[in-house]
Every structure is written in C-alpha cells, then in structure tokens.
Protein backbone atom coordinates (compact mmCIF):
# COMPACT_ATOMS: atom_id res chain seq x y z
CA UNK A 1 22.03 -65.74 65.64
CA UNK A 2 19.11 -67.79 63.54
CA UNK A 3 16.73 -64.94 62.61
CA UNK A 4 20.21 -62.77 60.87
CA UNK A 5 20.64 -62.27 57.63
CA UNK A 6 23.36 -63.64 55.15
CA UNK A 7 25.92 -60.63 54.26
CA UNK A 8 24.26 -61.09 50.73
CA UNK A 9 21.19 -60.41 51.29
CA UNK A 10 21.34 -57.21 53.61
CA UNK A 11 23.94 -56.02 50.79
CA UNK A 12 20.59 -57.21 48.07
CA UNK A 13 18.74 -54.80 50.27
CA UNK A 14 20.24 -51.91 50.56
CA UNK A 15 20.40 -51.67 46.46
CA UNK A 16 16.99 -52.27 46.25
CA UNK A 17 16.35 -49.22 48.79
CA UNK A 18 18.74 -47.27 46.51
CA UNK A 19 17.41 -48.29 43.32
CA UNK A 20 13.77 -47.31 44.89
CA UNK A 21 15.41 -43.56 45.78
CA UNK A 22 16.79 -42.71 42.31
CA UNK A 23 13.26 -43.93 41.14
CA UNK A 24 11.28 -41.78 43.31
CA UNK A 25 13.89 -39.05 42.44
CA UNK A 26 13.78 -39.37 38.41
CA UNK A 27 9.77 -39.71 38.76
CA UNK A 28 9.93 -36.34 40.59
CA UNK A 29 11.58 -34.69 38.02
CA UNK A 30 9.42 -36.14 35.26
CA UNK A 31 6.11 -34.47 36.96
CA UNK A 32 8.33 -31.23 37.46
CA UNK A 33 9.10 -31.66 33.44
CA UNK A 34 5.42 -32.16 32.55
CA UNK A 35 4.08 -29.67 34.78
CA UNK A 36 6.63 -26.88 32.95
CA UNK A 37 5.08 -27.88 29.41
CA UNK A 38 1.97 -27.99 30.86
CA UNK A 39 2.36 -24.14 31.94
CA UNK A 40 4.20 -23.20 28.87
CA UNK A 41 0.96 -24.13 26.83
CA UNK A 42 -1.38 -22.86 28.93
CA UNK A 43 0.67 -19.63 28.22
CA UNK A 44 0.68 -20.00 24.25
CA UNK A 45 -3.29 -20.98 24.33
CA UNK A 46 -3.26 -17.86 26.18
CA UNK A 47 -1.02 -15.51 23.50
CA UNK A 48 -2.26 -14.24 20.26
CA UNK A 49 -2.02 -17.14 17.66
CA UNK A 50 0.07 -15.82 14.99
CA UNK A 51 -1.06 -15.24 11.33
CA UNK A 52 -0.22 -18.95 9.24
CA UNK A 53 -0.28 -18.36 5.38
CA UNK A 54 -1.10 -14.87 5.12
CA UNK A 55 -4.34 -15.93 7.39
CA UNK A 56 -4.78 -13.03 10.10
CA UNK A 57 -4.58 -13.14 14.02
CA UNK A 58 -7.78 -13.37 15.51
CA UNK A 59 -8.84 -10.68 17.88
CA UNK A 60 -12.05 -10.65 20.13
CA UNK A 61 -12.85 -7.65 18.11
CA UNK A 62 -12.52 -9.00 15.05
CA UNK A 63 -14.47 -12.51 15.81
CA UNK A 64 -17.26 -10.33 17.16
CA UNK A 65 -17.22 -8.14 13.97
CA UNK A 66 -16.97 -10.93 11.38
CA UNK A 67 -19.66 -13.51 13.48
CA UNK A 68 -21.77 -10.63 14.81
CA UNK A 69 -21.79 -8.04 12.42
CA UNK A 70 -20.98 -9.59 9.03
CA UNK A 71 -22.82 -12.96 9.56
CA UNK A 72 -25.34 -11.83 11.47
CA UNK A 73 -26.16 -8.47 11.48
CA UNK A 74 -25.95 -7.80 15.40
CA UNK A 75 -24.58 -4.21 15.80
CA UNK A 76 -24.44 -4.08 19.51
CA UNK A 77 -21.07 -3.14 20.80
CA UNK A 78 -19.79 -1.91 17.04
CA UNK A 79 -17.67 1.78 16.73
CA UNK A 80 -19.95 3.74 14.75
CA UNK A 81 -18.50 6.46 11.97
CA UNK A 82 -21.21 8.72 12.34
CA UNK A 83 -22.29 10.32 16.10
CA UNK A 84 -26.06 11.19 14.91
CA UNK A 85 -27.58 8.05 13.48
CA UNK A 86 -24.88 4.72 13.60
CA UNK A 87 -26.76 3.09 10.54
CA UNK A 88 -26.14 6.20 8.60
CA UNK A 89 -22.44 6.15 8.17
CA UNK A 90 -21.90 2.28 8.55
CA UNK A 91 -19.08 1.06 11.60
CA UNK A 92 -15.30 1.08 11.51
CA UNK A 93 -14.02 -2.49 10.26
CA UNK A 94 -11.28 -3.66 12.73
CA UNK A 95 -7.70 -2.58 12.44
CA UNK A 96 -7.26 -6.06 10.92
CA UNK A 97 -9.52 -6.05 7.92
CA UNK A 98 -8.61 -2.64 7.75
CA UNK A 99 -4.72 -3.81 7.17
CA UNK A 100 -5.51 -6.58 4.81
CA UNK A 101 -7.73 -3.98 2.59
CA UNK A 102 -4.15 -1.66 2.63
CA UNK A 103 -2.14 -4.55 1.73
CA UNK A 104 -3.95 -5.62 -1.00
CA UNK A 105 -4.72 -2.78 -2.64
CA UNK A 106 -0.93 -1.75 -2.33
CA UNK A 107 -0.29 -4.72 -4.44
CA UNK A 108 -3.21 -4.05 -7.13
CA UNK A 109 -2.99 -0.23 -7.27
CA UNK A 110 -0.06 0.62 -9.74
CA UNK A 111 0.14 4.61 -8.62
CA UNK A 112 -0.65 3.87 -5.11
CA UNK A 113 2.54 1.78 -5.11
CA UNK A 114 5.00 4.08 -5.82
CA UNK A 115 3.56 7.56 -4.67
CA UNK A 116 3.56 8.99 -1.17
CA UNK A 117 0.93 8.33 1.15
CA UNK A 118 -0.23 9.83 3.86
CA UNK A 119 -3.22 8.86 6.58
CA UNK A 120 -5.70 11.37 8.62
CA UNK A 121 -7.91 11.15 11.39
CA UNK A 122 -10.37 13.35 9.43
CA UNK A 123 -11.53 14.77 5.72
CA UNK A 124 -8.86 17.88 5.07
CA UNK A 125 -5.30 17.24 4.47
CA UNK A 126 -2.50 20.46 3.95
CA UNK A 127 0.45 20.39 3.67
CA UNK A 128 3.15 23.26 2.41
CA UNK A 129 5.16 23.50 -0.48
CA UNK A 130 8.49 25.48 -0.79
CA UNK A 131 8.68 26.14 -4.32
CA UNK A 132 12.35 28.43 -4.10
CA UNK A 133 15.47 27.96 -1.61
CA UNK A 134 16.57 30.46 0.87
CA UNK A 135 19.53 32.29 -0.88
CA UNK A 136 22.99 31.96 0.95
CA UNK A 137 26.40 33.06 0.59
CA UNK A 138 29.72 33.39 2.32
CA UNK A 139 31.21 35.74 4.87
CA UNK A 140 34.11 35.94 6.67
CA UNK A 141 34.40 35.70 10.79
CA UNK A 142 33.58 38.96 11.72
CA UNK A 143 31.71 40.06 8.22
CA UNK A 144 28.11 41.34 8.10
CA UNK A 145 25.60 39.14 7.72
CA UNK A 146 22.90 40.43 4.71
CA UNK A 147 19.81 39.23 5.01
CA UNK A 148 18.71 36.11 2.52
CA UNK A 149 15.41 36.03 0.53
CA UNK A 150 12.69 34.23 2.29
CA UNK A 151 11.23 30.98 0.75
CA UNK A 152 7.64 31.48 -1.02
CA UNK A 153 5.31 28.66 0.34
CA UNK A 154 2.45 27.17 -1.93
CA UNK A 155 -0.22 25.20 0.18
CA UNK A 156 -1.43 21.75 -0.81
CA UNK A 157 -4.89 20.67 -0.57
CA UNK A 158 -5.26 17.28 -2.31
CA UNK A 159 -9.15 17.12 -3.51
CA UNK A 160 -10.54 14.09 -2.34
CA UNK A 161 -13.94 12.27 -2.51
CA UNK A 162 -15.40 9.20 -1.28
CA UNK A 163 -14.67 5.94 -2.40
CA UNK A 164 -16.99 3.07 -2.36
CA UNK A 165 -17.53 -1.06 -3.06
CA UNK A 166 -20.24 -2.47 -3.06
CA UNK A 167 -19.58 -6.48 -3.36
CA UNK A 168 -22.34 -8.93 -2.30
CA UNK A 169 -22.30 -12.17 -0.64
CA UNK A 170 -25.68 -15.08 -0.58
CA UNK A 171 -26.63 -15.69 2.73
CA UNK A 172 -25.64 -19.49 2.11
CA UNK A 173 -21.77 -18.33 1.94
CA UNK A 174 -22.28 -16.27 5.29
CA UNK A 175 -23.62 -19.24 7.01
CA UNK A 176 -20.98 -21.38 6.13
CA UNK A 177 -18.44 -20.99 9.05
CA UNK A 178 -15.94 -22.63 6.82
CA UNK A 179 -16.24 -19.40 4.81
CA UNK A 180 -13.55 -16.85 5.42
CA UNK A 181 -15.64 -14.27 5.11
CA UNK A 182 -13.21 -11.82 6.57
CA UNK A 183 -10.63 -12.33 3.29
CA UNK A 184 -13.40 -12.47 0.64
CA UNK A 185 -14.65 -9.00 1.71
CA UNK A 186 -11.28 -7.44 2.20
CA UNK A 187 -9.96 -8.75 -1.44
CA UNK A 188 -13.60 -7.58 -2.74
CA UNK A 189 -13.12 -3.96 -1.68
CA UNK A 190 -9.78 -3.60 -2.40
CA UNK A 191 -10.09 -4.72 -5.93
CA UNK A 192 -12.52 -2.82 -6.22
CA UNK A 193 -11.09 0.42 -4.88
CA UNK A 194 -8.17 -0.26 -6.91
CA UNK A 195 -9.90 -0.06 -10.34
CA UNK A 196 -11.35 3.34 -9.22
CA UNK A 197 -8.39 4.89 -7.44
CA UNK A 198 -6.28 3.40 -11.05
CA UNK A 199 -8.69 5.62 -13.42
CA UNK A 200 -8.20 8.84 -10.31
CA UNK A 201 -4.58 9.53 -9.72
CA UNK A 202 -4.10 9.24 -13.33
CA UNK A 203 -6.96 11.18 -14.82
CA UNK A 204 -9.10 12.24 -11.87
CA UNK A 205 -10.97 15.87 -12.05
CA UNK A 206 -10.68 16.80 -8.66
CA UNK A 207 -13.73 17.54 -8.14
CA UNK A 208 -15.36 14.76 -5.16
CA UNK A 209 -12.37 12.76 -6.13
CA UNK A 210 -8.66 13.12 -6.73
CA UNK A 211 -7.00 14.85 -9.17
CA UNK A 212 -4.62 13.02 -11.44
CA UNK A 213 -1.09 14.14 -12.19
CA UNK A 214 -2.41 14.12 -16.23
CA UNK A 215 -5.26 17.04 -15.00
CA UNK A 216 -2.38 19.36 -14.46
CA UNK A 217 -1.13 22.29 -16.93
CA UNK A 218 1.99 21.44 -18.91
CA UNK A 219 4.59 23.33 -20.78
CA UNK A 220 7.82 23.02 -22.58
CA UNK A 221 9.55 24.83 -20.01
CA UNK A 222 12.31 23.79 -17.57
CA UNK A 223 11.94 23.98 -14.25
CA UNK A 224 13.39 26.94 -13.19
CA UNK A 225 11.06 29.00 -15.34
CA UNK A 226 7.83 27.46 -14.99
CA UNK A 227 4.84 28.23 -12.51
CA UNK A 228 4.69 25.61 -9.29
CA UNK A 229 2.03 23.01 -10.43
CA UNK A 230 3.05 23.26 -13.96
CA UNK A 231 4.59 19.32 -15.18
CA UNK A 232 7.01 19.82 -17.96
CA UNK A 233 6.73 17.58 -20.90
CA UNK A 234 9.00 16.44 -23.97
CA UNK A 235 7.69 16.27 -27.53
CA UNK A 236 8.03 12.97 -29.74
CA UNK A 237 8.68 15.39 -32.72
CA UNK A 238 5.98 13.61 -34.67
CA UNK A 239 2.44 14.80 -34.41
CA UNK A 240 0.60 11.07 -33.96
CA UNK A 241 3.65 8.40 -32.54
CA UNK A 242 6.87 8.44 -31.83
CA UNK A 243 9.44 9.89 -34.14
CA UNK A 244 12.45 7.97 -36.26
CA UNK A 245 14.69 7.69 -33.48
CA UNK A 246 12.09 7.55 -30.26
CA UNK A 247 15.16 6.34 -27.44
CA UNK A 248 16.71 9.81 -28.00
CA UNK A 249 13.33 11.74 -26.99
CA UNK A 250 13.04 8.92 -23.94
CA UNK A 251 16.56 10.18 -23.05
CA UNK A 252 15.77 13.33 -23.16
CA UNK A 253 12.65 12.75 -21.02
CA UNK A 254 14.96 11.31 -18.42
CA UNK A 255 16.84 13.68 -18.30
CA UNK A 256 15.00 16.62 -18.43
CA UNK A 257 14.32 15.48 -14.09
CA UNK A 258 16.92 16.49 -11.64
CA UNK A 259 19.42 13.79 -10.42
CA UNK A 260 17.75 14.16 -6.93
CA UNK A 261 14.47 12.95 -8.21
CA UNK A 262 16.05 10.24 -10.41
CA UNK A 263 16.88 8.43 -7.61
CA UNK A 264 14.01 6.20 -7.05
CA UNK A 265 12.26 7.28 -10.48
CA UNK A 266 10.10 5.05 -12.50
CA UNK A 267 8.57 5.35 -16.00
CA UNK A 268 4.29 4.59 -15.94
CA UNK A 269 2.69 3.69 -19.45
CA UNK A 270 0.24 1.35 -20.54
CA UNK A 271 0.76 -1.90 -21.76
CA UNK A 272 -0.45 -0.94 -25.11
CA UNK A 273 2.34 2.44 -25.36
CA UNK A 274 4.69 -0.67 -23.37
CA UNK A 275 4.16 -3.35 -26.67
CA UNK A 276 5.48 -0.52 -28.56
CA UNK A 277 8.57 0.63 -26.60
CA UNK A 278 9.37 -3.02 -26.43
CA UNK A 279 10.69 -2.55 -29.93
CA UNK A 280 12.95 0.09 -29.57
CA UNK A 281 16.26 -0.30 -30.27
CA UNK A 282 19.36 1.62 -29.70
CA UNK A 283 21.51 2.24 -32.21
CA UNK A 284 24.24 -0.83 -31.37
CA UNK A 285 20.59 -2.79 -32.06
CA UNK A 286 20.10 -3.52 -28.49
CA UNK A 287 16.49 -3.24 -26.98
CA UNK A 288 15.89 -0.47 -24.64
CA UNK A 289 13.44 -2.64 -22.63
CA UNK A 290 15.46 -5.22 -20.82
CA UNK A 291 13.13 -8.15 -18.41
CA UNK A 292 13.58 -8.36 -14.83
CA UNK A 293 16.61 -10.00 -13.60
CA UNK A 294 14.70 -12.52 -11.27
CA UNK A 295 10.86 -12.75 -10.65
CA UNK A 296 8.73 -10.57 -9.27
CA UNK A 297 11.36 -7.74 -10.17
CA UNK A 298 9.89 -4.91 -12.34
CA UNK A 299 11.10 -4.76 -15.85
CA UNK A 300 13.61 -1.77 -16.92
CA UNK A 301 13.76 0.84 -19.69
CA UNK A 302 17.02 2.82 -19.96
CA UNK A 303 17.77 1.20 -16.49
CA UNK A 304 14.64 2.26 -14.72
CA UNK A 305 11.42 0.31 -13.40
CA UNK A 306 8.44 0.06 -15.93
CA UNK A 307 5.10 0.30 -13.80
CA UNK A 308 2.19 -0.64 -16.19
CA UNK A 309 -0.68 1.40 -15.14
CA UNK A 310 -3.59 0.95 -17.42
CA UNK A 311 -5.50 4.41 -17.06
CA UNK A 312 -2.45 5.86 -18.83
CA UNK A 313 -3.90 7.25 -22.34
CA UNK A 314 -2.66 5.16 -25.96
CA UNK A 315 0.00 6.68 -28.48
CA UNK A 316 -2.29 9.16 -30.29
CA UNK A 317 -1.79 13.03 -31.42
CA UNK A 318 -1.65 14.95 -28.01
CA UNK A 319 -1.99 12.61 -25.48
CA UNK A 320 0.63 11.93 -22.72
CA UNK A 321 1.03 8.11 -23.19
CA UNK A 322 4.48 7.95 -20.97
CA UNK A 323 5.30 9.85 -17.38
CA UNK A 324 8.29 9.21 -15.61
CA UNK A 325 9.36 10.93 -12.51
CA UNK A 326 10.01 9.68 -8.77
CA UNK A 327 6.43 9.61 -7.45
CA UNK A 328 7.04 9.40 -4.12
CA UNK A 329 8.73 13.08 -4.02
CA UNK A 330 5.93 14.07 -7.53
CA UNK A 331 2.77 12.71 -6.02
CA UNK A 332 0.22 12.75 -2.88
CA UNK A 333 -2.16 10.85 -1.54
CA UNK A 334 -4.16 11.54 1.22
CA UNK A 335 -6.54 9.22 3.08
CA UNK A 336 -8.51 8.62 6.37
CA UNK A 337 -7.21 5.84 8.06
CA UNK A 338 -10.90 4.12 9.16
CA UNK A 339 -13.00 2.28 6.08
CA UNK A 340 -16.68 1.74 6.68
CA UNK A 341 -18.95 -0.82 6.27
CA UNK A 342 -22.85 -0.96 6.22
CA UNK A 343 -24.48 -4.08 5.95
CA UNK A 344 -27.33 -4.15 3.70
CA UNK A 345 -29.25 -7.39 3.64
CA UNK A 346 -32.79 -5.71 1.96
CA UNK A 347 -31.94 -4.56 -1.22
CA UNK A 348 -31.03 -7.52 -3.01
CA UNK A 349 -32.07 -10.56 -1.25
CA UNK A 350 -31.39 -13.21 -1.01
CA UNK A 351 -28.07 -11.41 -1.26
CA UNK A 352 -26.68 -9.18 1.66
CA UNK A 353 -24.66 -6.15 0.45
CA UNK A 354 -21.62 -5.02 2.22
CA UNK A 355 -21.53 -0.56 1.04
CA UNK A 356 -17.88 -0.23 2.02
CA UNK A 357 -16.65 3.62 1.80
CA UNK A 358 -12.93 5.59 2.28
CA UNK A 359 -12.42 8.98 2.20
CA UNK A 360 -9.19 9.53 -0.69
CA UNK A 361 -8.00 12.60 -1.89
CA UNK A 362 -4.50 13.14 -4.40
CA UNK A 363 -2.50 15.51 -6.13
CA UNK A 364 1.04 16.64 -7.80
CA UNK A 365 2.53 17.69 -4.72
CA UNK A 366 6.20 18.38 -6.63
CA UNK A 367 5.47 19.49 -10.46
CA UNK A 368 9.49 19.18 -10.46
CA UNK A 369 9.75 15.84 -9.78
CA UNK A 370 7.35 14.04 -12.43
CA UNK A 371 7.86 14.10 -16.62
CA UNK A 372 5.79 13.81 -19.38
CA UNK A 373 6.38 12.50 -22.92
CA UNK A 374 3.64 14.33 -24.93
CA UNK A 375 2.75 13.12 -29.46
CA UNK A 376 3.42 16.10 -31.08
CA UNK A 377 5.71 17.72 -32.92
C-alpha cells in the first residue's frame, strides 16, 4: 500500500515515543526531588536556628524581651520577680541571657570556677554537714551486733546578699538593630558581678553578702582535733615573707590536706604572692612553678593548678597570701537561678540604665578540705 510507512521510519518512531517516556519519567522524578528539598527547608526554617559563633538561638521570648523590653521599654507580657508591684523587683531575663550571664562569669570569676555551686528557686539554702563517721567494726556470723556512735550533723547556711550591675547603654546604641544588645548586657553584668563576687568568696563578711573562706577562724591544729569550721593553716617560719627554704613549708601545706581532697586540689594566690613563688627553687635548682603544657592549661606548682585570684591578700606579717585545698569539696555557693532586670531610662538620660540584681550567698562548707599558708613565725 501507498499511504505505509518504510520499516525505517515506524522503527524512527517508536524511539522517539520511547525517548519521550524516559523523559516524562526522569522529569517526574526531578519535581519529586525538588519538592523533598523544598519540604526539608520548610522544616529547618521551621526548627530552632542553632547558635553560630557563640551567637545564641533566638527564641520568641527572647526577641520579645530584647526588642520589647530592652529597646523599647514595653513590659506587656514580661514574668515579673515581684507579685505586689512588677516595676518594683524588675522581670526575669530569659533562660538565654540568663545562660550567657553563667557562662561568662564562670570564665571571669576565679573562685566561682573551681568551687561547688548550687542553684535555688528561692533566698535560703541548707544543707548538712557530717563532721565525724559512724564507728564500725567486725563480727562474726552469728555475733552480737553493738550499737555504733551516731554521726553529729552541723547545718550550713551560706549568708548571702544581693548582687547588682548597673551598666548603661545611649539610646543611639539601642536603636541600632545592628546592635547585639542581648551580648553587651550579658558581658556587662557578668563582669561586673565577677569583680564583686572576686572581693566576696575571698574576703566577704557575711553579713548581706557571702562570707569568704579567709573570714573563717584558723589554727595550727590538724584536723582531727580542731572545731568544724575551723581552716588549718601552716606557718612560713618568718614573721613578714617566706622563710630560707619556702618549697618545704609549700610541701608541708600540701600535705597537711587528706589524699581524698588532693584529688582535684588547686593552690589560689595573687599574682603579686605568684611573681614571688615563681622564683622558688628546689634544691636540684629546678623551679617549683612549671607553665602549662599547652594553652589555655593552668600553670602548676608542685604539680597542682595555680588559680590567680586577685582578692587574695600580698606577702605581709599575718596575712594568708596562699590557700590551697579542693574547692569543690572546701567551698559553697549558693544562688537563685532567675537574675533581674529593671530598665531605667530617667535617671541618666540620655542614657537608659539596665539595675540587674542576683541573689548569692557562700561559705566553707568542708574546713577539712581547704589550707592556708599564713607569714609568721
């Protein structure tokens, strides 16, 4: 017949039908492709964006806190610390802020580094102290059992106090949006707090405000014999510095703490005491201070960390210039979780104040388990 077509060109056909199926088949899974990534970033824009170089996440509450509260002063929808009047007690920066102020003053706080800490939901803290072990012994199967002496308990109370900042911002850096206001203020109160809680833990009176581990009575005394609460310190042997051969009394001050509480201790000076016990020597003529092995690592004495805290007192007759003991066992601190803020954009205008308070109490909770080194003979 006229109107069929050559073998060739049916055969021509049928590829170009096939050639049109696999296309229709490899577009269909390209759309099925892009619709999957499309739904996999709906999902992250969805999802918490996670912190990038130390920058944190950002929560509705925090956004409304920083933009509504901070910037702007709007206080609607804010937790208030206070139940009577909200203005009063200022309003409970977000867990967030709240985080970054703990970090930060972690890092800048030399006691509050290596010292046990504890957080409350309100002002008091207790906590009790077994100052003597249950006696024991040994009896056979079917022996009598005597009865043991009953641990005496001592209750701790840290005194604490409130603890405030006060940093200020112009309005001109709160209505920059490029500002990160939220950072500033953090860094602000925690240096802030540092330099207070420093001058506290060390020295504090205890009275609206912590009581240092220097505040508490001392004696010669070793453990065993000594009244709970009572630190025991080592004399220099020379009534205003250190005597001719000052790494024997620092080995004696290490020693004179049980091997339980050596685990884990550290010695505290400040730098000024630290230029000086830089230059000891043993007798071989090796220095007693030895650098960190890599950075960032603290630097040793006798083969123990060297925390430079600079509340610690200078080398002078009857001071306490050195401590050493494992502070997380020797040393309490007690703190309600929540920090306030109250913005204050009257007092010093064109400035707006940000009053930021914590409530922070401390105290030798184990006079066993921190030493002193005390000039005098």
């Amino acid at each position: 017949m006229d109107n069929e077509l050559p073998e060739e060109a049916l055969d021509a056909s049928f590829d170009l039908v096939a050639r049109q199926d696999a296309a229709e088949q490899a577009l269909g899974a390209l759309r099925s492709d892009v619709e999957e990534v499309k739904s996999r970033i709906e999902r992250i824009g969805r999802s918490p964006r996670p912190a990038l170089d130390g920058a944190m996440p950002a929560s509705a509450e925090l956004k409304g806190f920083v933009d509504g509260y901070l910037r702007l002063g709007r206080t609607a929808e804010l937790k208030s610390v206070t139940g009577a009047v909200a203005a009063d007690g200022g309003y409970a920066v977000p867990r967030e802020i709240d985080a970054l102020i703990a970090a930060q003053l972690k890092n800048v706080s030399p006691i509050r580094a290596i010292s046990q800490i504890v957080q409350t939901s309100t002002a008091g803290y207790r906590k009790l102290i077994t100052n003597s072990t249950a006696a024991s012994g040994w009896v056979s199967e079917t022996g009598a059992r005597p009865e043991t002496v009953t641990s005496k308990f001592n209750e701790i109370v840290p005194p604490s106090g409130e603890l405030y900042a006060n940093p200020s911002a112009s309005q001109a850096m709160l209505d920059d949006a490029a500002f990160n206001l939220e950072e500033w203020l953090a860094n602000e109160i925690a240096v802030e707090f540092a330099r207070a809680e420093g001058a506290a833990f060390v020295n504090g009176s205890g009275t609206n405000q912590p009581k240092g581990f220097l505040q508490q009575p001392t004696a010669l005394t070793a453990d065993a014999t000594r009244p709970f609460g009572t630190l025991q310190f080592t004399a220099t042997g020379n009534a205003t510095g250190f005597d001719t051969a000052p790494e024997l009394k620092l080995i004696d001050l290490v020693h004179s703490l049980r091997s339980g509480h050596r685990q884990g201790a550290v010695f505290v000076m400040n730098s000024k005491t630290l230029a000086a016990v830089r230059k000891f020597k043993a007798a071989d003529g090796s220095f007693l201070w030895q650098p960190g092995i890599y950075e960032g690592s603290p630097a040793r004495l006798l083969g123990y960390p060297v925390i430079e805290a600079e509340d610690m007192p200078d080398v002078a007759a009857g001071t306490f210039p050195i401590a050493f003991g494992n502070f997380k066992n020797g040393y309490i601190i007690a703190e309600r979780r929540t920090t306030s803020i109250l913005r204050d954009p009257y007092t010093n205008k064109p400035y707006v104040n940000f009053y930021a308070t914590k409530r922070v109490g401390g105290q030798v909770l184990d006079s066993d388990a921190i030493k002193l080194l005390k000039i005098s003979t």
